[in-house]
PDB file of N, CA and C in Angstrom:
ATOM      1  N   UNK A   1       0.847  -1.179   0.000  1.00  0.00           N
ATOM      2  CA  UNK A   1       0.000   0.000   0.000  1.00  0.00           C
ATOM      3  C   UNK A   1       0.891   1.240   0.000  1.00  0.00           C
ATOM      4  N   UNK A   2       0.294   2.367  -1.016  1.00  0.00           N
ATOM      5  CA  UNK A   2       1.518   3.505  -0.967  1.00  0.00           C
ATOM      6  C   UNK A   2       0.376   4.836  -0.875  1.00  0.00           C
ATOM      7  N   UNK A   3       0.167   5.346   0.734  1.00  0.00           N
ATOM      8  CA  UNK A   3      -0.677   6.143   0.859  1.00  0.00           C
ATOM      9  C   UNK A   3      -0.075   7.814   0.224  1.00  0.00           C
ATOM     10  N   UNK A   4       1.420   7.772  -0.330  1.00  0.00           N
ATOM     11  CA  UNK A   4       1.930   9.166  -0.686  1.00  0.00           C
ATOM     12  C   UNK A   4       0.400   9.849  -1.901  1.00  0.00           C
ATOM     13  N   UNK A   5       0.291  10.964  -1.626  1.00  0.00           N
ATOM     14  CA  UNK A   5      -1.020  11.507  -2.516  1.00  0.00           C
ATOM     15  C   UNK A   5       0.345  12.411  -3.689  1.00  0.00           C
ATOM     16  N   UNK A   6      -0.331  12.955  -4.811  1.00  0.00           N
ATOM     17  CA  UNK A   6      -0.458  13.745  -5.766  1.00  0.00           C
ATOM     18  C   UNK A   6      -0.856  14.952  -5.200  1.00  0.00           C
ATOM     19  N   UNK A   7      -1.062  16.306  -5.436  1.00  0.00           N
ATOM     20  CA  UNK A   7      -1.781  17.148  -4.925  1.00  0.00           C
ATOM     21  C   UNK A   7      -2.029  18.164  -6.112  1.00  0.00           C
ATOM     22  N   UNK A   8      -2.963  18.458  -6.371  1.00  0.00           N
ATOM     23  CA  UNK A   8      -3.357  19.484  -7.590  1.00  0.00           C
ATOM     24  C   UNK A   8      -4.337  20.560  -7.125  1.00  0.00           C
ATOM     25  N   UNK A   9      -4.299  21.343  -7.852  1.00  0.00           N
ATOM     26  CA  UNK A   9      -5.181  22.016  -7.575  1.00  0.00           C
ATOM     27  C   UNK A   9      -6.186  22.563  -8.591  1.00  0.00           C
ATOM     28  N   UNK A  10      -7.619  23.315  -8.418  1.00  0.00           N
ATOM     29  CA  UNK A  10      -8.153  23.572 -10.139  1.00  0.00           C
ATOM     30  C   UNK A  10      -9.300  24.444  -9.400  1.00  0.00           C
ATOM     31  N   UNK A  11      -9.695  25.343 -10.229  1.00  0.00           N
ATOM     32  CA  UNK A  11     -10.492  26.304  -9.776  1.00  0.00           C
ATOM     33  C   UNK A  11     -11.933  25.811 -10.966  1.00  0.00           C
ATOM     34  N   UNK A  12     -13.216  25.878 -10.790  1.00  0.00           N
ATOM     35  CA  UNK A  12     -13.765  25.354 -11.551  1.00  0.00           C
ATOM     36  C   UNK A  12     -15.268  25.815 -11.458  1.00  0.00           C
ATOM     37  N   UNK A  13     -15.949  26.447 -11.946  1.00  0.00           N
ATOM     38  CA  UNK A  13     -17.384  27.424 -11.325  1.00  0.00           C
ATOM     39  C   UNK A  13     -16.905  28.528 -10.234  1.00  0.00           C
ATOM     40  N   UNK A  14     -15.680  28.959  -9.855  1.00  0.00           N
ATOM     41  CA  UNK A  14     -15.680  29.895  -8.924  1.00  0.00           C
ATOM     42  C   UNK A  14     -15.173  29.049  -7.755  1.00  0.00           C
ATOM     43  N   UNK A  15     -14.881  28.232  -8.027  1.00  0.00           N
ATOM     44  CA  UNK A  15     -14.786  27.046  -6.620  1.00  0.00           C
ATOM     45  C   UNK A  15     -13.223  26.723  -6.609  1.00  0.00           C
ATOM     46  N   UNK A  16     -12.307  26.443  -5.815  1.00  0.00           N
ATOM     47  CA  UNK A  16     -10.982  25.988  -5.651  1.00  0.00           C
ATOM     48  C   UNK A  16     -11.063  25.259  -5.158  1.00  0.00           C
ATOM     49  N   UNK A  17     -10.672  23.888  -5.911  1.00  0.00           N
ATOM     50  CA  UNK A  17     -10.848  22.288  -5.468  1.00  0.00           C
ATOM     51  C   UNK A  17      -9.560  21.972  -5.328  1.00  0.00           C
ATOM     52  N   UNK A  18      -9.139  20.952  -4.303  1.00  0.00           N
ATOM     53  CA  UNK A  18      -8.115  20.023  -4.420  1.00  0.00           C
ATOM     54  C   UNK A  18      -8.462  18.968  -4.775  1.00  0.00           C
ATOM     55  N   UNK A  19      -7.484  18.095  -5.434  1.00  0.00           N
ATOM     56  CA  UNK A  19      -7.374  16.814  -5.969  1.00  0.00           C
ATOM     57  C   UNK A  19      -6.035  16.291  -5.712  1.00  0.00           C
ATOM     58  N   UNK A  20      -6.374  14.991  -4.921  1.00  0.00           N
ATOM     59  CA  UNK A  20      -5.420  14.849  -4.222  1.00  0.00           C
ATOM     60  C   UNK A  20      -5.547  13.350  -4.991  1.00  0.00           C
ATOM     61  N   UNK A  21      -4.296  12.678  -5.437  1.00  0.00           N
ATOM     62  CA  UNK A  21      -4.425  10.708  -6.025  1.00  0.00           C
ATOM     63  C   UNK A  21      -2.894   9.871  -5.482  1.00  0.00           C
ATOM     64  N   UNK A  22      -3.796   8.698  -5.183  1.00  0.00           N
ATOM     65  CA  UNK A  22      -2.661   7.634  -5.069  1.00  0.00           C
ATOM     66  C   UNK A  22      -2.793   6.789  -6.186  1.00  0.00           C
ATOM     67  N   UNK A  23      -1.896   6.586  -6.746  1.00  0.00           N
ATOM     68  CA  UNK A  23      -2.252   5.619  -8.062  1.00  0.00           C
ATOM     69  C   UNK A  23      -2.282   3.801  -7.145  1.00  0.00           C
ATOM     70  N   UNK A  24      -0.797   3.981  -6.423  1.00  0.00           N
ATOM     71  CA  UNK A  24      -0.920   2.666  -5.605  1.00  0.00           C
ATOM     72  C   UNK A  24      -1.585   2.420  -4.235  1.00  0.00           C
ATOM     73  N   UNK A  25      -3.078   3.045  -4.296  1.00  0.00           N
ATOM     74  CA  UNK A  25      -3.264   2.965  -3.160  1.00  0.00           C
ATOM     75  C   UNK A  25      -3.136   1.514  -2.327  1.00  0.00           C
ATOM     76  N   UNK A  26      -3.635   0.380  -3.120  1.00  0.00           N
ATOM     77  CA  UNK A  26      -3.083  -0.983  -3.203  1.00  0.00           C
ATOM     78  C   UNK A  26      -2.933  -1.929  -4.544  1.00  0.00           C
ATOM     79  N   UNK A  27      -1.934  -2.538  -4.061  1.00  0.00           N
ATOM     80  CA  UNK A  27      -1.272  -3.285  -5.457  1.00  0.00           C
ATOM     81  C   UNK A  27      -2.139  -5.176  -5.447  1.00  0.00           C
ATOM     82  N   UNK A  28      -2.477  -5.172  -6.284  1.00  0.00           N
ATOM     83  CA  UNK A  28      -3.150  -6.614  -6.552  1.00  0.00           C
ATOM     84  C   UNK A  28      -1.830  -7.558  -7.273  1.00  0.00           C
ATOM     85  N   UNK A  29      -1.926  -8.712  -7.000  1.00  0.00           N
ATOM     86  CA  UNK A  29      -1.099  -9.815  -7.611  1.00  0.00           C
ATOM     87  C   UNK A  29      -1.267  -9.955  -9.028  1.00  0.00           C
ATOM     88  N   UNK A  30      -2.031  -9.569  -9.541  1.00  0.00           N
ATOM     89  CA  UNK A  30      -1.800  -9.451 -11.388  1.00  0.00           C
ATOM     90  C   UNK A  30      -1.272  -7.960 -11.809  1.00  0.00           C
ATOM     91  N   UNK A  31      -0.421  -7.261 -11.101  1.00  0.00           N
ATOM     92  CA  UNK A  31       0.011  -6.216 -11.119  1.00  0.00           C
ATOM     93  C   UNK A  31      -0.674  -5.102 -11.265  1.00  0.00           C
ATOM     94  N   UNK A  32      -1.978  -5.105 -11.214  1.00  0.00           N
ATOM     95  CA  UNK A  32      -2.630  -3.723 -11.263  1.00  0.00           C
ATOM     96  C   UNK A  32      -3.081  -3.230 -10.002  1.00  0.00           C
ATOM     97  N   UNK A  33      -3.225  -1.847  -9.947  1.00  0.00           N
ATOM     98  CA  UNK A  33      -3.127  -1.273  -8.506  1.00  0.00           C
ATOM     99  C   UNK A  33      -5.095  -0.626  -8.395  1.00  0.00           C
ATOM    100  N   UNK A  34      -5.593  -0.394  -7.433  1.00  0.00           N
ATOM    101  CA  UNK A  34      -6.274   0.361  -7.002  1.00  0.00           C
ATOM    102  C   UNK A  34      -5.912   1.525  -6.464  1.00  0.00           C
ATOM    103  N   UNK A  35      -6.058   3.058  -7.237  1.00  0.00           N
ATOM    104  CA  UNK A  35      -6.165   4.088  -6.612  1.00  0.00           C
ATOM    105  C   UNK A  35      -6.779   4.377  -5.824  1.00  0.00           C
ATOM    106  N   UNK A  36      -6.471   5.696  -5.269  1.00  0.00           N
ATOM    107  CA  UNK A  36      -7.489   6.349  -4.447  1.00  0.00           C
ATOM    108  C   UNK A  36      -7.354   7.702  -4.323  1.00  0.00           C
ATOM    109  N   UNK A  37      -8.865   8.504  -4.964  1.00  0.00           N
ATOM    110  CA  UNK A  37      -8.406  10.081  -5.445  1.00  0.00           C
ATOM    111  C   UNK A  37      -9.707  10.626  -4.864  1.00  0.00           C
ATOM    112  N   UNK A  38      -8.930  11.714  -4.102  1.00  0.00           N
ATOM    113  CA  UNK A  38     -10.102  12.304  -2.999  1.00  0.00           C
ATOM    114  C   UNK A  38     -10.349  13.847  -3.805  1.00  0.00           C
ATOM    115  N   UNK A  39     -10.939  14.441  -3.419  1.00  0.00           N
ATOM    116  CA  UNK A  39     -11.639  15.711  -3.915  1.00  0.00           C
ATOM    117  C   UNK A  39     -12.093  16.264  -3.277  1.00  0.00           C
ATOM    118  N   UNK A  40     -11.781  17.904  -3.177  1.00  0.00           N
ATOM    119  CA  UNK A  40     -12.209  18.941  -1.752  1.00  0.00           C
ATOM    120  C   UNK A  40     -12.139  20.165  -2.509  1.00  0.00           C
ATOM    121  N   UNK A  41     -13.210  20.358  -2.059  1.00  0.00           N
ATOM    122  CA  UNK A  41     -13.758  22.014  -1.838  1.00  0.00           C
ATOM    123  C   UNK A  41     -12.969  22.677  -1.379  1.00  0.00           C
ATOM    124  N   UNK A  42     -12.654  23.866  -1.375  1.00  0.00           N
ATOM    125  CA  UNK A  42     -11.226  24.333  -0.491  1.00  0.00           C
ATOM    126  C   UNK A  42     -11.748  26.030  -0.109  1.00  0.00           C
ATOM    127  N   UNK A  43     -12.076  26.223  -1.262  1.00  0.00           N
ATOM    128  CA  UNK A  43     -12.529  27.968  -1.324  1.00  0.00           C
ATOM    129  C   UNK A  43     -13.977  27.826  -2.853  1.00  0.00           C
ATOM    130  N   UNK A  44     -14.771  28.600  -1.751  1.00  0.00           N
ATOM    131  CA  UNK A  44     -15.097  28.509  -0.980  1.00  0.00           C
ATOM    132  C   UNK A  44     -15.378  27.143  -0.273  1.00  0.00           C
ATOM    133  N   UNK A  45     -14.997  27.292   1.515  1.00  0.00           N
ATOM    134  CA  UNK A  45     -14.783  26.089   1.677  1.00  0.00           C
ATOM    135  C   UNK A  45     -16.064  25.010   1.926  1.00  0.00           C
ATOM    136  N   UNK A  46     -16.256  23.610   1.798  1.00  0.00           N
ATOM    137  CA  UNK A  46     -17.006  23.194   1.443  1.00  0.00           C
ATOM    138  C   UNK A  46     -18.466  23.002   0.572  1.00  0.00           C
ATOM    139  N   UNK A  47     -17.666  23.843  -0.545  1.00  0.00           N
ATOM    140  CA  UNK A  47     -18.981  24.119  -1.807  1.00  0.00           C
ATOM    141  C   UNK A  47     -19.543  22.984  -2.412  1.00  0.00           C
ATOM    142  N   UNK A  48     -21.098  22.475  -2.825  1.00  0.00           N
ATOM    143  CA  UNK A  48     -20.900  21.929  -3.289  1.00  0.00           C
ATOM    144  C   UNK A  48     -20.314  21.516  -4.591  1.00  0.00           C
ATOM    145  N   UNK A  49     -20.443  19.818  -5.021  1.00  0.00           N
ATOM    146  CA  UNK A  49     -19.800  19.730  -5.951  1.00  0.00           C
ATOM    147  C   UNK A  49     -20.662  18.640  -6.975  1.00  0.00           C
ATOM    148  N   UNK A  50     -20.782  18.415  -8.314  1.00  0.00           N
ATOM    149  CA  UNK A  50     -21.829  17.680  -9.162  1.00  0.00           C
ATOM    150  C   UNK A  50     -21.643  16.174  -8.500  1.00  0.00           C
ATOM    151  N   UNK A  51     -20.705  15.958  -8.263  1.00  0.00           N
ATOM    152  CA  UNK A  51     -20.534  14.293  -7.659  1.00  0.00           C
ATOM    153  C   UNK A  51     -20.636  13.824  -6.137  1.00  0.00           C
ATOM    154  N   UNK A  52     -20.274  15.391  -5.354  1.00  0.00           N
ATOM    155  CA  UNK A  52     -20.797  15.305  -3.623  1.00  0.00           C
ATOM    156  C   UNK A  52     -21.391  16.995  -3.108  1.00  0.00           C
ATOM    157  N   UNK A  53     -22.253  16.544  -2.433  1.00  0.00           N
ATOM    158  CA  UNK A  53     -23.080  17.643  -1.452  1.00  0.00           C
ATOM    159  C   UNK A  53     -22.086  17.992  -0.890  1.00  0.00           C
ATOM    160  N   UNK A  54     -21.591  17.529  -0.114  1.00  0.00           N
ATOM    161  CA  UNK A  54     -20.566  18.091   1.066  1.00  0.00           C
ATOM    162  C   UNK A  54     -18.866  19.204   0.856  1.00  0.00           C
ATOM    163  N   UNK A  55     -18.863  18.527  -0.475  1.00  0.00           N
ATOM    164  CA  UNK A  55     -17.486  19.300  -1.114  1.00  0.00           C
ATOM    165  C   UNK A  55     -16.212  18.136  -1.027  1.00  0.00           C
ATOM    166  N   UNK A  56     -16.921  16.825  -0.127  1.00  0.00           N
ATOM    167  CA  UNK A  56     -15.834  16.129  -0.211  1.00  0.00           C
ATOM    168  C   UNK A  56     -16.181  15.016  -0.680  1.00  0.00           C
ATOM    169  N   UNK A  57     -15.519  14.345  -1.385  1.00  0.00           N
ATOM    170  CA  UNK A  57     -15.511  13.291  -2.190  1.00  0.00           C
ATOM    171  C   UNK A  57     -14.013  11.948  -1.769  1.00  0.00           C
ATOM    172  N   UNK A  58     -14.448  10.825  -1.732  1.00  0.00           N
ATOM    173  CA  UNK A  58     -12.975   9.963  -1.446  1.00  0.00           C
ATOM    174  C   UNK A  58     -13.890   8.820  -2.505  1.00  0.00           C
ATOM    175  N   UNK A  59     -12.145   8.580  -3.397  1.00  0.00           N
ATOM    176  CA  UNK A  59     -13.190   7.522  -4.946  1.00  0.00           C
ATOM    177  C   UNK A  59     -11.941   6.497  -4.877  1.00  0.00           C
ATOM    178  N   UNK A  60     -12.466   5.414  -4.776  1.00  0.00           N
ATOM    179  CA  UNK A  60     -11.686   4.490  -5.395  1.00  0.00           C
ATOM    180  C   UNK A  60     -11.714   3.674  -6.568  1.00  0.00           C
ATOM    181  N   UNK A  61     -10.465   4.125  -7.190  1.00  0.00           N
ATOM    182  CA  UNK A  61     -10.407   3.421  -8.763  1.00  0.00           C
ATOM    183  C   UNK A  61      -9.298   2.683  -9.448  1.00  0.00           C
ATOM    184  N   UNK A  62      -9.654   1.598 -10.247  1.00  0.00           N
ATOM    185  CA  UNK A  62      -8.523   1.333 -10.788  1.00  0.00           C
ATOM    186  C   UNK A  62      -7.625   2.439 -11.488  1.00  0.00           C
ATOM    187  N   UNK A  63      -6.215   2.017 -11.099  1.00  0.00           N
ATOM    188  CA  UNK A  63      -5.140   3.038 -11.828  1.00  0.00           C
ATOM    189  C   UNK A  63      -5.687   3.385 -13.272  1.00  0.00           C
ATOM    190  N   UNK A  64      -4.921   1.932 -13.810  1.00  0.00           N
ATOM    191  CA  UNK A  64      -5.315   2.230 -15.316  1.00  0.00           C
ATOM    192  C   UNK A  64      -6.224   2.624 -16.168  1.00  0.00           C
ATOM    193  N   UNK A  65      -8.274   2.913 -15.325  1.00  0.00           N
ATOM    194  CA  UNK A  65      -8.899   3.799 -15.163  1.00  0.00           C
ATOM    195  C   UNK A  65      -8.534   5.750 -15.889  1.00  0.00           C
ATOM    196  N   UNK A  66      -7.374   5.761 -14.559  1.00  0.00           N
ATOM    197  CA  UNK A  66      -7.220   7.160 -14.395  1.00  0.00           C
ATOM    198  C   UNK A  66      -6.555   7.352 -15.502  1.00  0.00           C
ATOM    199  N   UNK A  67      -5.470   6.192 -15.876  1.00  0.00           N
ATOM    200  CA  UNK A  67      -4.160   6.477 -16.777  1.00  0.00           C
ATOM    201  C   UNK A  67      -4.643   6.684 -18.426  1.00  0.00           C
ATOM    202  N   UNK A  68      -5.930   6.080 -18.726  1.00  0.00           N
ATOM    203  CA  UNK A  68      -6.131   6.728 -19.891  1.00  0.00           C
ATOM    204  C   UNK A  68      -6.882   7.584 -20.046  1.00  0.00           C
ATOM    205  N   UNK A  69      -7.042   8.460 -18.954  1.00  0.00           N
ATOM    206  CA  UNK A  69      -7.468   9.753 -19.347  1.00  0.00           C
ATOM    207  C   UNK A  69      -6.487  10.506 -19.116  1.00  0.00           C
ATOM    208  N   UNK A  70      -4.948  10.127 -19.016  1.00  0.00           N
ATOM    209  CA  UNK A  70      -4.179  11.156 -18.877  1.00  0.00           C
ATOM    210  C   UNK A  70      -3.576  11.601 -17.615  1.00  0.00           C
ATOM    211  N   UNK A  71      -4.066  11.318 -16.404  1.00  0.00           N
ATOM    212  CA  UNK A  71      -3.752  11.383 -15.278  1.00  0.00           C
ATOM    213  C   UNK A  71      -5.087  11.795 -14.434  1.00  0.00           C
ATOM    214  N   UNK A  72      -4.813  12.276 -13.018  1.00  0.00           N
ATOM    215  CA  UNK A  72      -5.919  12.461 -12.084  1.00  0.00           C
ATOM    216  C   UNK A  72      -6.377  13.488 -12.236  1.00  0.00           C
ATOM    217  N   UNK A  73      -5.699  14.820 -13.134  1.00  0.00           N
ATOM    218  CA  UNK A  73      -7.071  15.556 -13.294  1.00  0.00           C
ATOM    219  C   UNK A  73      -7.428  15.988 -14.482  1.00  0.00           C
ATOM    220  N   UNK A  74      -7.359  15.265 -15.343  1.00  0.00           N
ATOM    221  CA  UNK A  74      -8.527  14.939 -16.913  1.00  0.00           C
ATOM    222  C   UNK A  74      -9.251  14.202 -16.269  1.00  0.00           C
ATOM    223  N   UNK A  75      -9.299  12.780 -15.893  1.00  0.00           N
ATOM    224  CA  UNK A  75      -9.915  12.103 -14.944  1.00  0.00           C
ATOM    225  C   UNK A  75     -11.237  12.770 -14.356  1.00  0.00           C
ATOM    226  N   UNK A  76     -10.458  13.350 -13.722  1.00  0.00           N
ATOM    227  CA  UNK A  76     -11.367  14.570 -12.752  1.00  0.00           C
ATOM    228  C   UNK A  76     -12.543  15.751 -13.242  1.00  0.00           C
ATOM    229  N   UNK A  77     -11.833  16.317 -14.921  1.00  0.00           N
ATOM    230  CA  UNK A  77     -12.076  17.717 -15.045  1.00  0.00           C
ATOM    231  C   UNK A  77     -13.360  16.404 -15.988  1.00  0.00           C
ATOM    232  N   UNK A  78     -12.755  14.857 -16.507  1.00  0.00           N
ATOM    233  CA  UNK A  78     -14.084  14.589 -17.517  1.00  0.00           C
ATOM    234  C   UNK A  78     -15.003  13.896 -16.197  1.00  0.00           C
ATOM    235  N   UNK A  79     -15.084  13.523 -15.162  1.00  0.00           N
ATOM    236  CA  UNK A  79     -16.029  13.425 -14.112  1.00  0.00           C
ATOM    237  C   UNK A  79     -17.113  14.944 -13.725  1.00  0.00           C
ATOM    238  N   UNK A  80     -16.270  15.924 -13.925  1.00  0.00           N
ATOM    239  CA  UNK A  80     -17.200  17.017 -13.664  1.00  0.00           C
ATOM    240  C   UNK A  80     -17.975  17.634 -14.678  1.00  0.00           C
ATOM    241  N   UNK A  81     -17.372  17.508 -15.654  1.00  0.00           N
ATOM    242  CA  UNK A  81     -18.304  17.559 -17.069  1.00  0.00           C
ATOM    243  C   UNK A  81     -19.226  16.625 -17.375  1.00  0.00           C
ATOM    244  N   UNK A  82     -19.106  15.689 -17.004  1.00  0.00           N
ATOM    245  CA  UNK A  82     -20.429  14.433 -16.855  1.00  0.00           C
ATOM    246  C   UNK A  82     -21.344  14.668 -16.231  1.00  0.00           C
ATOM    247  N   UNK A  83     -21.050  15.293 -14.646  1.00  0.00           N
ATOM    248  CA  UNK A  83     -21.632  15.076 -13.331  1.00  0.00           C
ATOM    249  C   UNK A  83     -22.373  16.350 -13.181  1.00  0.00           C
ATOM    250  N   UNK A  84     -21.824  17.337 -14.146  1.00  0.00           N
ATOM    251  CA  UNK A  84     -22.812  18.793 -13.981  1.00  0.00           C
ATOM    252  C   UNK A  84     -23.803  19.548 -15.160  1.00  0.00           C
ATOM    253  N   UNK A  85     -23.691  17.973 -16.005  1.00  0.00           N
ATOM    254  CA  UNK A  85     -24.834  18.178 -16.781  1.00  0.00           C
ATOM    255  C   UNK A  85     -26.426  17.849 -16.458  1.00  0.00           C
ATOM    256  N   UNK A  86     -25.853  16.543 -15.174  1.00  0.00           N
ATOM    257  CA  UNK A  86     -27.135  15.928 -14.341  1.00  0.00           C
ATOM    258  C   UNK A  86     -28.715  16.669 -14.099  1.00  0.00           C
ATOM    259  N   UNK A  87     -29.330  16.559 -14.135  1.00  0.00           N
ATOM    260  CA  UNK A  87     -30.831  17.157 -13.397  1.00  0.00           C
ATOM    261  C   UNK A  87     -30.320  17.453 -11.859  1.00  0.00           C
ATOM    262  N   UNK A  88     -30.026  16.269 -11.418  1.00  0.00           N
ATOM    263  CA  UNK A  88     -29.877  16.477 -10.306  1.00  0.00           C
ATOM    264  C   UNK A  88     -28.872  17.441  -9.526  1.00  0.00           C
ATOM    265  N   UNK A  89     -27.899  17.727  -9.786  1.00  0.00           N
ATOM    266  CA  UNK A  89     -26.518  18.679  -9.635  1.00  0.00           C
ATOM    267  C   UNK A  89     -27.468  20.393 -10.355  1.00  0.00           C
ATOM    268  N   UNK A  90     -28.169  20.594 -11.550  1.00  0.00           N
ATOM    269  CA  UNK A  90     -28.557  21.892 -12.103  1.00  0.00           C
ATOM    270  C   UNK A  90     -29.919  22.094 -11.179  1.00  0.00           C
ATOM    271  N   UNK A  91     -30.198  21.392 -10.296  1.00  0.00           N
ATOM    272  CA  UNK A  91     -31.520  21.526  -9.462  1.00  0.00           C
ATOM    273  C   UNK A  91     -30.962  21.506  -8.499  1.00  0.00           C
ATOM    274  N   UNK A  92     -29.776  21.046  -7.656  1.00  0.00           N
ATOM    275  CA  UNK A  92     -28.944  20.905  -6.603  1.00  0.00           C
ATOM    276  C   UNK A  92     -28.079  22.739  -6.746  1.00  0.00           C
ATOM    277  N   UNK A  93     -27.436  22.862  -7.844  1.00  0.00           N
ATOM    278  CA  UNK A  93     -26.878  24.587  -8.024  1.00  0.00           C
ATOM    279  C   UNK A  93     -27.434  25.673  -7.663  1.00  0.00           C
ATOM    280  N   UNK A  94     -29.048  25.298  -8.785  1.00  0.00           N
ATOM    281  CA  UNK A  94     -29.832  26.282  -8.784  1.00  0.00           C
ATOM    282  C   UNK A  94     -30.627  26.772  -7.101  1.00  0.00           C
ATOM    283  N   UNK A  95     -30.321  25.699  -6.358  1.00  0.00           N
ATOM    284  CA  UNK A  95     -31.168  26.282  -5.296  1.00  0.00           C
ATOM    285  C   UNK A  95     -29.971  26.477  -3.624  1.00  0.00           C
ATOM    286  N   UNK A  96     -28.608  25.817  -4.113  1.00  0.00           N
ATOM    287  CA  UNK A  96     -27.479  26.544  -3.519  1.00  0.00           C
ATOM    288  C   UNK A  96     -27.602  28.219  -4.090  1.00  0.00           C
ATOM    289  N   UNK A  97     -27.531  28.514  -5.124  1.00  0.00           N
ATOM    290  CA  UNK A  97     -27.386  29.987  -6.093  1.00  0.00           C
ATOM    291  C   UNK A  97     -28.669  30.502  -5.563  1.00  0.00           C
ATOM    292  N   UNK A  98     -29.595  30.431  -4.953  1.00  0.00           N
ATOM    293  CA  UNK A  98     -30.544  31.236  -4.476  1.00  0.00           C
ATOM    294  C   UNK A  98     -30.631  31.650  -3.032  1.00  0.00           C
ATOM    295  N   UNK A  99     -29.962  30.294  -2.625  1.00  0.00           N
ATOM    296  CA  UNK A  99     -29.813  30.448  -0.919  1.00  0.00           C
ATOM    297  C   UNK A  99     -28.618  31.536  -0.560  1.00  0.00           C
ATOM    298  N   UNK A 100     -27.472  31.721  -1.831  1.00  0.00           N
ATOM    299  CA  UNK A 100     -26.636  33.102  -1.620  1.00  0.00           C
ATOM    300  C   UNK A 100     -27.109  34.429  -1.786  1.00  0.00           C
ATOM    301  N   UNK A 101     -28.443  34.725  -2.270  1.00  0.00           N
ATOM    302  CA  UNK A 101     -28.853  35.373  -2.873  1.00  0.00           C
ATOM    303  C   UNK A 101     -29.538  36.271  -1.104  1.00  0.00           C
ATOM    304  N   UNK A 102     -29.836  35.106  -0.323  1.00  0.00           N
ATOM    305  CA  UNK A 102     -30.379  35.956   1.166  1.00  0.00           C
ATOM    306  C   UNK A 102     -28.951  35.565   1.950  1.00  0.00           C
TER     307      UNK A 102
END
C-alpha cells in the first residue's frame, strides 16, 4: 500500500478544489493497482460539488482507469463535465445559487 497523494489544484465554477491521487493505493497480484483520489472544496470552503453535497468526495479506482485519461485531473475535469450536466446537480446549483442570494 503507498498512501503518498499527488496534490493538484483547479479552480472550476468559482470554486478551488483540491485533488489529491494515489495511483498505488493498493497493489493486486496481477500487477494492477487500485487508486485512491479524494476531492475537496477548499474555497469557498465546502462548496458543493456535481458528484458530492458536502465538497468532499474519497473515490476508489482502478489506476489504469485514471491512466487513460491522462492522469488524475482529466480524470477529474471529464467526471465534472459528466456530473454537472445531471438534473440532479442543475436543481442541486440552482437552489445553492438562491440560498446566496439571502
Amino acid at each position: 500500500m503507498n498512501t503518498e497523494y499527488e496534490r493538484h489544484e483547479i479552480t472550476w465554477d468559482g470554486i478551488e478544489i483540491e485533488v489529491r491521487w494515489a495511483s498505488s493505493w493498493m497493489d493486486f497480484d496481477d500487477g494492477t493497482s487500485m487508486g485512491h483520489l479524494e476531492i475537496q472544496s477548499v474555497a469557498p470552503e465546502s462548496s458543493p460539488l456535481p458528484m458530492t453535497e458536502t465538497g468532499y468526495k474519497s473515490h476508489f479506482v482502478h489506476a489504469n482507469e485514471v491512466n487513460k485519461f491522462g492522469g488524475p485531473l482529466n480524470y477529474f475535469e471529464a467526471w465534472l463535465a459528466k456530473e454537472s450536466k445531471s438534473k440532479d446537480w442543475r436543481e442541486r446549483k440552482a437552489a445553492f445559487d438562491q440560498m446566496t442570494l439571502f
